[in-house]
N, C-alpha and C. Protein backbone atom coordinates (compact mmCIF):
# COMPACT_ATOMS: atom_id res chain seq x y z
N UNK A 1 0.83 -1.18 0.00
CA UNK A 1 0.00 0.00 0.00
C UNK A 1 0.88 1.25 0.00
N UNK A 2 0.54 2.07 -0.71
CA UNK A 2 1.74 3.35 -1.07
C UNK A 2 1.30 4.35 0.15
N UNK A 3 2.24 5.29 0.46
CA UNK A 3 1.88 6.37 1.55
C UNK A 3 0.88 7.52 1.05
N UNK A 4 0.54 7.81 1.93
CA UNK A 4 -0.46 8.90 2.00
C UNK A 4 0.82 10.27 1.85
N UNK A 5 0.48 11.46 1.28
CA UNK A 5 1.13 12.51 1.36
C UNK A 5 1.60 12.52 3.09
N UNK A 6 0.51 12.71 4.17
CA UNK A 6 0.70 13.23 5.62
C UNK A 6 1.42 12.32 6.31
N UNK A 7 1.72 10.50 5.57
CA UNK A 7 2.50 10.15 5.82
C UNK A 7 4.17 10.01 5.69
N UNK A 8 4.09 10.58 4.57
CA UNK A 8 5.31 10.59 3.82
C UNK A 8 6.16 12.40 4.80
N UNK A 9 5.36 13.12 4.96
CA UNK A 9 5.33 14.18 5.34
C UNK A 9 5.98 13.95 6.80
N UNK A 10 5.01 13.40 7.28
CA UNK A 10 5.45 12.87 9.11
C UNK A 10 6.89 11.89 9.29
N UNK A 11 7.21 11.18 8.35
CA UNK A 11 8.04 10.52 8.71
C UNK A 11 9.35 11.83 8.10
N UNK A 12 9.50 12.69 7.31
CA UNK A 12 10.36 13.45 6.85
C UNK A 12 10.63 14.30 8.33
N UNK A 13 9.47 14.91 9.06
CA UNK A 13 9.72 15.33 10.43
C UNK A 13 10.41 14.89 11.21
N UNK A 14 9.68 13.69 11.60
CA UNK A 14 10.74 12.45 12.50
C UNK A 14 12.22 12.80 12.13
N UNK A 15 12.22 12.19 10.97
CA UNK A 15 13.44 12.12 10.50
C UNK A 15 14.47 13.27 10.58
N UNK A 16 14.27 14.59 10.61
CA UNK A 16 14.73 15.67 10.94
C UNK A 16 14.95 16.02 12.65
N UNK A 17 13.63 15.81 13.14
CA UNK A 17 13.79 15.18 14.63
C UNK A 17 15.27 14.85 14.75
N UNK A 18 15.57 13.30 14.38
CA UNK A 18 16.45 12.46 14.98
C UNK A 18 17.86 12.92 14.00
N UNK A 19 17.83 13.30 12.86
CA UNK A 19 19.18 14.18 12.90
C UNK A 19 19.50 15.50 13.42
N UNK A 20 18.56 16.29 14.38
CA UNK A 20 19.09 16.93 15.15
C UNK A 20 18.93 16.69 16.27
N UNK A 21 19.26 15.53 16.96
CA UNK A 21 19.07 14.95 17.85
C UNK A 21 18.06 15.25 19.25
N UNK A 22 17.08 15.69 18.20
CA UNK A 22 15.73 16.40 19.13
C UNK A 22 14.68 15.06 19.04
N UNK A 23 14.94 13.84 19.05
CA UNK A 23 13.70 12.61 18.75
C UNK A 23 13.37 12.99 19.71
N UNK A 24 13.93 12.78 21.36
CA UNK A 24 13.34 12.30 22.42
C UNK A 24 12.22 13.41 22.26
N UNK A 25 12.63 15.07 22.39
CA UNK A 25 11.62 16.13 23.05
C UNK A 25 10.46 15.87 21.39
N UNK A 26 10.72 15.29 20.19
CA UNK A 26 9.99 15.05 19.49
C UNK A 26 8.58 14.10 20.02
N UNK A 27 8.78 12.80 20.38
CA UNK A 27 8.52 12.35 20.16
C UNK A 27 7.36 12.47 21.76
N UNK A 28 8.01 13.14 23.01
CA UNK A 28 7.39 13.48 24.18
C UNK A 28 6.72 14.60 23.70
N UNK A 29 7.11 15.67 22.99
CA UNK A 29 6.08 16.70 22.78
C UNK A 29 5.18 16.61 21.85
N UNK A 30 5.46 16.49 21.11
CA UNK A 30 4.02 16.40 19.31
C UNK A 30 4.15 15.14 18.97
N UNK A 31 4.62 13.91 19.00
CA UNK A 31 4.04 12.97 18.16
C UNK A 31 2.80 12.85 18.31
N UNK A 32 2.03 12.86 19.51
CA UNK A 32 0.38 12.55 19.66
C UNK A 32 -0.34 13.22 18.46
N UNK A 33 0.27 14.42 18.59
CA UNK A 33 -0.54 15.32 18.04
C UNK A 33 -0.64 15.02 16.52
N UNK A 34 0.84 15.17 16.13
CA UNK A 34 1.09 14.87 14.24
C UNK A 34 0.64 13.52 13.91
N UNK A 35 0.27 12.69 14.57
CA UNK A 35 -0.70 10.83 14.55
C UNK A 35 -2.16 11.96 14.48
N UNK A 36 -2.67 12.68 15.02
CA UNK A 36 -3.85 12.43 15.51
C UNK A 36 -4.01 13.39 14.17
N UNK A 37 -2.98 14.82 13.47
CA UNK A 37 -3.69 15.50 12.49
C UNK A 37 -3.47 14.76 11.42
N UNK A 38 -2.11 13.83 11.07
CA UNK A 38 -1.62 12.86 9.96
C UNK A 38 -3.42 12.02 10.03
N UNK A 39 -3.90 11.72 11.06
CA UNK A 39 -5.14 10.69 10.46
C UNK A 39 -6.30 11.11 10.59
N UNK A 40 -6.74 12.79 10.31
CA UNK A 40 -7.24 13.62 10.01
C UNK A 40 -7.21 14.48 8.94
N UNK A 41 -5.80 14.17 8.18
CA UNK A 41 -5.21 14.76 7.18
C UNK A 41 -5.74 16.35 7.05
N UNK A 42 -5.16 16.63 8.66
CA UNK A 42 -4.88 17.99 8.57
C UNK A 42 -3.26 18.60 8.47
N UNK A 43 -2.87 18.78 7.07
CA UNK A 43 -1.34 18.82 6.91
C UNK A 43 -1.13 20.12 7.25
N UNK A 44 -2.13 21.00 7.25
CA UNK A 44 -2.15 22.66 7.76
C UNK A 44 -1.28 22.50 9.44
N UNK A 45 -2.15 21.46 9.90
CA UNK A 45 -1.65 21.67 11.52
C UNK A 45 -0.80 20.82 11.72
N UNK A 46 -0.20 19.72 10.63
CA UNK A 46 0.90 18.95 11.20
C UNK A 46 1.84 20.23 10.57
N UNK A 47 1.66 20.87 9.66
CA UNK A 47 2.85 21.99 9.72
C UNK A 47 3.35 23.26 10.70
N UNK A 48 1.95 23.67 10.95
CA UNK A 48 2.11 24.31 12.37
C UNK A 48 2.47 23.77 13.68
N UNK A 49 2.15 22.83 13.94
CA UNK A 49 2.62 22.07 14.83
C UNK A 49 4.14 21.82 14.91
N UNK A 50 4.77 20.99 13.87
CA UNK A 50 6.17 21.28 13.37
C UNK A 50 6.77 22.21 13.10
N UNK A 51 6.63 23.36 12.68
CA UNK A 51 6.94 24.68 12.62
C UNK A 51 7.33 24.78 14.08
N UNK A 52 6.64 25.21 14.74
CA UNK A 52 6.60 25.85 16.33
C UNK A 52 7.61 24.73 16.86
N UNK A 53 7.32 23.62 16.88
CA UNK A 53 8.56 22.58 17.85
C UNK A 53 10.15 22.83 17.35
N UNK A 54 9.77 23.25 15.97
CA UNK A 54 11.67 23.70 15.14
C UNK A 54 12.00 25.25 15.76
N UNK A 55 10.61 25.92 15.67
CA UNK A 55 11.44 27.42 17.02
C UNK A 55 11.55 27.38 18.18
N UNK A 56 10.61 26.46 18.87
CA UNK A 56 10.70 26.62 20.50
C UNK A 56 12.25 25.76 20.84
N UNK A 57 13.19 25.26 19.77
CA UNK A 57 14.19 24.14 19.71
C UNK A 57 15.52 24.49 19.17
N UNK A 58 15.05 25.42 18.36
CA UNK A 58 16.18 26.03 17.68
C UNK A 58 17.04 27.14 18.47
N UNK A 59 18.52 26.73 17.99
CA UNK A 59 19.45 27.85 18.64
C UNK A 59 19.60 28.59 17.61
N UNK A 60 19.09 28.28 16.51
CA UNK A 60 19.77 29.58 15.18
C UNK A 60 20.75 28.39 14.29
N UNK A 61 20.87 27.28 14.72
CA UNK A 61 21.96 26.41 14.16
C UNK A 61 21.29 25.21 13.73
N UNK A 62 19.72 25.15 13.33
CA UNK A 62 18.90 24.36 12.72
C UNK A 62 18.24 24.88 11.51
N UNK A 63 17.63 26.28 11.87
CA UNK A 63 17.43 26.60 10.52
C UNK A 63 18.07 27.26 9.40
């Protein structure tokens, strides 16, 4: 079965997550959330959602 866009999308997050070695506060702060809009296919709020976790995280040396 091929991915859904919000899946393909969510795992690119993750994946950015864990090369800046932010999985853990990833995965304790928004994964609930990016599962619950990924199977709502609200990609508006898995981007806002992700957005905000890359500034509240960032030193200036991520983006």
């Amino acid at each position: 079965m091929a991915k859904t866009f919000a899946e393909k999308e969510f795992e690119a997050m993750r994946l950015w997550a864990i090369e800046h070695k932010l999985v853990d506060e990833f995965d304790k702060e928004i994964l609930e959330k990016l599962t619950v809009d990924m199977s709502n296919k609200n990609i508006d709020g898995m981007a806002a959602s992700f957005g905000y976790f890359v500034l509240e995280h960032s030193d200036g040396g991520y983006l």
